[in-house]
Structures are given as C-alpha cells and as structure tokens.
N, C-alpha and C. Protein backbone atom coordinates (compact mmCIF):
# COMPACT_ATOMS: atom_id res chain seq x y z
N UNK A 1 18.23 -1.71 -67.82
CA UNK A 1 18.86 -0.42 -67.72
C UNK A 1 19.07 0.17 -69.10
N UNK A 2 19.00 1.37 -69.45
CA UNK A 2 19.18 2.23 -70.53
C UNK A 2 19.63 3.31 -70.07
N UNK A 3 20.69 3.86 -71.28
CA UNK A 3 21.61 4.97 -71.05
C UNK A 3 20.17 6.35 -70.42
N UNK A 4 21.04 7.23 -69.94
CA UNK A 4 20.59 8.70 -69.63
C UNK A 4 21.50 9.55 -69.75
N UNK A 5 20.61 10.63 -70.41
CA UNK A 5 22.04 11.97 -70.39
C UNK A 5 22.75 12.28 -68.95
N UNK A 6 23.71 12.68 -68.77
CA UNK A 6 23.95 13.22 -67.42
C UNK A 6 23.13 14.38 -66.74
N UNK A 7 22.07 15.15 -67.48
CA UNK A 7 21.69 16.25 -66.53
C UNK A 7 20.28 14.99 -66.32
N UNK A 8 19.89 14.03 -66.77
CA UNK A 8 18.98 13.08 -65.79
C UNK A 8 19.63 12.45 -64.64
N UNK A 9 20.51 12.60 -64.05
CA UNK A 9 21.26 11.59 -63.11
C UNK A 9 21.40 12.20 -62.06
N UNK A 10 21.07 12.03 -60.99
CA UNK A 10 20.81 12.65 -59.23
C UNK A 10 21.56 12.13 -58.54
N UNK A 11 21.92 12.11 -57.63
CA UNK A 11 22.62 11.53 -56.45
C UNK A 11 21.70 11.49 -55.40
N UNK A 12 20.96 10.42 -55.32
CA UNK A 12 19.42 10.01 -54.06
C UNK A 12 20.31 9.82 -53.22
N UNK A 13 19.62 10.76 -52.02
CA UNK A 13 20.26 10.50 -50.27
C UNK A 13 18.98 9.97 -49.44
N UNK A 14 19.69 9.85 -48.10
CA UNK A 14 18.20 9.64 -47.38
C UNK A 14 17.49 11.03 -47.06
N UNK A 15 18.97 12.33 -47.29
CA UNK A 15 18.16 13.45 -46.65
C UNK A 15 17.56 14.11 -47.99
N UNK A 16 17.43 13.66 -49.53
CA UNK A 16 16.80 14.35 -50.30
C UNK A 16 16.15 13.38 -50.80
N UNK A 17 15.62 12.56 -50.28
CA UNK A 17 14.77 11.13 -51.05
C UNK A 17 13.45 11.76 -51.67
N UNK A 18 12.90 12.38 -50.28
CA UNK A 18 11.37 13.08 -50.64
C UNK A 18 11.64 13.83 -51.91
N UNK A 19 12.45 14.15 -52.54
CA UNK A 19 12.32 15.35 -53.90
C UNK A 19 12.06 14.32 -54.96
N UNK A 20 12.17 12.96 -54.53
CA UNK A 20 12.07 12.27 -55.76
C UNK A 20 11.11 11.12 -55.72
N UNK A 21 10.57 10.92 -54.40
CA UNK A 21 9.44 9.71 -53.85
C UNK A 21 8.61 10.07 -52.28
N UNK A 22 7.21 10.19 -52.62
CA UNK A 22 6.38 10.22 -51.44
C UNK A 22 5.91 8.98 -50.73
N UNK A 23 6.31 9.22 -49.61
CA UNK A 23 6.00 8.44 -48.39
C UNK A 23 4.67 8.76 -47.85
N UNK A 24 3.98 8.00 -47.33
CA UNK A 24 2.54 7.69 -46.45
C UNK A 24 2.77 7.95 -45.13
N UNK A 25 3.52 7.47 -44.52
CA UNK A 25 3.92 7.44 -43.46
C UNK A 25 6.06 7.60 -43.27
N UNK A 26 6.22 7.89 -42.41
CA UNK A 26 7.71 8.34 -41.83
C UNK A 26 7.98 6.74 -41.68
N UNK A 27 7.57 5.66 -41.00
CA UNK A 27 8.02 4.68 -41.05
C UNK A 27 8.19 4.04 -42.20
N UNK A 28 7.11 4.36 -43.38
CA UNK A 28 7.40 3.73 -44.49
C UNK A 28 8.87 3.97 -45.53
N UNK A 29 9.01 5.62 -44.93
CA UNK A 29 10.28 6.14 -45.34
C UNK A 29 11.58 5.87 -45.32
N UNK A 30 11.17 5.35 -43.64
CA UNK A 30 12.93 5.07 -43.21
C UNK A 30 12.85 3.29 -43.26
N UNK A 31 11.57 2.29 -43.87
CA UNK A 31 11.79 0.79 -44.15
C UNK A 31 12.35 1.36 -46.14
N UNK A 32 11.75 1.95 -46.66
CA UNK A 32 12.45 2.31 -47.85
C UNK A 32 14.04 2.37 -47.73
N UNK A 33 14.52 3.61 -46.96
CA UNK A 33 16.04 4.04 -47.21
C UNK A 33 16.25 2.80 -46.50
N UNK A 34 15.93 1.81 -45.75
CA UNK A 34 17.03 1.02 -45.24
C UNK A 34 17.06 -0.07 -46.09
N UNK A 35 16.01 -0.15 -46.80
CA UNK A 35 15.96 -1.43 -48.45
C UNK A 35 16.83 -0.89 -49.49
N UNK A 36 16.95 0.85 -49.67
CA UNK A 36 17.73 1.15 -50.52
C UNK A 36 19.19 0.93 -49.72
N UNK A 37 19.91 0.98 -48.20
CA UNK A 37 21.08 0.92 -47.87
C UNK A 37 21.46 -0.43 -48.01
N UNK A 38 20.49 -1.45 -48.23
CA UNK A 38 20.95 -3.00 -48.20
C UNK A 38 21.54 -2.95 -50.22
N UNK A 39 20.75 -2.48 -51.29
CA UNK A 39 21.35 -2.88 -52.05
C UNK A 39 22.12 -2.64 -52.49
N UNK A 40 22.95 -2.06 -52.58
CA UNK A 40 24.55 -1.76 -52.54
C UNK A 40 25.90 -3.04 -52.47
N UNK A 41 25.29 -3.74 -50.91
CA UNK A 41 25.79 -4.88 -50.27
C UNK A 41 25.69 -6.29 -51.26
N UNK A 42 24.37 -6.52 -51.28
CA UNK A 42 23.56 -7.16 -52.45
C UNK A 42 24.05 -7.28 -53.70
N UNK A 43 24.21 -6.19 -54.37
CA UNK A 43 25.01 -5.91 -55.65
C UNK A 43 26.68 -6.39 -55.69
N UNK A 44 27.17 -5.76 -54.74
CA UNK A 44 28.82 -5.77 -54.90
C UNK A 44 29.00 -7.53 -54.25
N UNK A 45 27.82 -8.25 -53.91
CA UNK A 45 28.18 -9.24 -53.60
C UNK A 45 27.68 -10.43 -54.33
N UNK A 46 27.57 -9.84 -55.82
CA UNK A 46 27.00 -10.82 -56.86
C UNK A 46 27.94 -12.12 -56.90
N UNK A 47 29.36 -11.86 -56.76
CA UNK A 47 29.96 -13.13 -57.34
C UNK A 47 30.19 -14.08 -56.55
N UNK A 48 29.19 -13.95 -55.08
CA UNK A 48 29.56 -14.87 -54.03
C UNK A 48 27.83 -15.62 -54.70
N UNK A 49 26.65 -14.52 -54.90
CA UNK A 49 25.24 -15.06 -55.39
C UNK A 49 25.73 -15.82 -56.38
N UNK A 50 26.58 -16.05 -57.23
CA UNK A 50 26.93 -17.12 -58.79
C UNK A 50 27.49 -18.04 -57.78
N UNK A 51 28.22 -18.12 -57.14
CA UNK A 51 29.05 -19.16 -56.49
C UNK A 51 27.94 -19.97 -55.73
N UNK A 52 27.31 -19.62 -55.03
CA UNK A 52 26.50 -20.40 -54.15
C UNK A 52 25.13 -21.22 -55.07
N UNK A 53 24.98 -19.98 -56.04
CA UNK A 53 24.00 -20.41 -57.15
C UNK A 53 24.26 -21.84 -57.91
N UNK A 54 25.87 -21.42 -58.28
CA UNK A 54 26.48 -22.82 -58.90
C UNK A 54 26.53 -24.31 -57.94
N UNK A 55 26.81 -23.92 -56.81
CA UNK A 55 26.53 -25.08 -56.04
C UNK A 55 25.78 -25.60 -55.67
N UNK A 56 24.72 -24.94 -55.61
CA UNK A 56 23.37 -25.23 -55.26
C UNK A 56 22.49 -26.36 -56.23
N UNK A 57 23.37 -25.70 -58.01
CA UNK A 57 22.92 -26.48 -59.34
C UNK A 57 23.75 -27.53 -58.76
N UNK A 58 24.76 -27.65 -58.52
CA UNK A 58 25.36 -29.21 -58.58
C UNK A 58 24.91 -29.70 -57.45
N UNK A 59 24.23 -29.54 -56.32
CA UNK A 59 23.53 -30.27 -55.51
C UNK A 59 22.57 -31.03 -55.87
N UNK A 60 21.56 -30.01 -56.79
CA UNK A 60 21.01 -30.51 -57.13
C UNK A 60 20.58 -31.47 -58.10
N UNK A 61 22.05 -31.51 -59.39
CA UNK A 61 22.27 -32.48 -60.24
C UNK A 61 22.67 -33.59 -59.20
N UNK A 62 23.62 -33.78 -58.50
CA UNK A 62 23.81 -34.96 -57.88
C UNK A 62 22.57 -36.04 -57.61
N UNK A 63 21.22 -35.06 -56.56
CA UNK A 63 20.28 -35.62 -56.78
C UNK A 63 19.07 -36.61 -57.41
N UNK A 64 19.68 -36.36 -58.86
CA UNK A 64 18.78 -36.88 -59.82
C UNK A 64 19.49 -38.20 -60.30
C-alpha cells in the first residue's frame, strides 16, 4: 500500500463498481462484489488468522 491524495480515493459500491472495472459477463460481476463483500470480514478478523496461525506453529513444533 502507498499513500494517495484524497481526490484519488472513491468509495467502490456494488451499484458503481462498473465506473471502475469491466465485467464479461453479469455473473462474473456479482462472483466479484461478493469476493469484494467477504473481505472486509477477512480483514477485521486478522487477529483470530495470528492466533490460529500461532497454534498451528506450535503443533507443528511439537511434531518434530
């Protein structure tokens, strides 16, 4: 990530997506916005991804 002035910065919806990305097809559109509505979830749920990450390392140290 790198800074941007504020008159580069948009607010992407699903109802103004097309002003900023072309679709092939309408289905391809609405598997897009629903990949863009998952990361949000994804993001704000990083510190459970470190937690499970970390356990996962000590599982796998035990192993060895």
């Amino acid at each position: 990530m790198f800074p941007a002035p504020e008159s580069a910065i948009f607010n992407v919806t699903a109802q103004n997506i097309t002003n900023f990305r072309r679709f092939s097809t309408e289905q391809q559109k609405s598997k897009y916005i629903d990949l863009l509505s998952k990361e949000p979830k994804v993001i704000n749920n990083q510190e459970n991804i470190a937690s499970r990450a970390y356990k996962l390392y000590l599982r796998k140290q035990k192993s060895y």
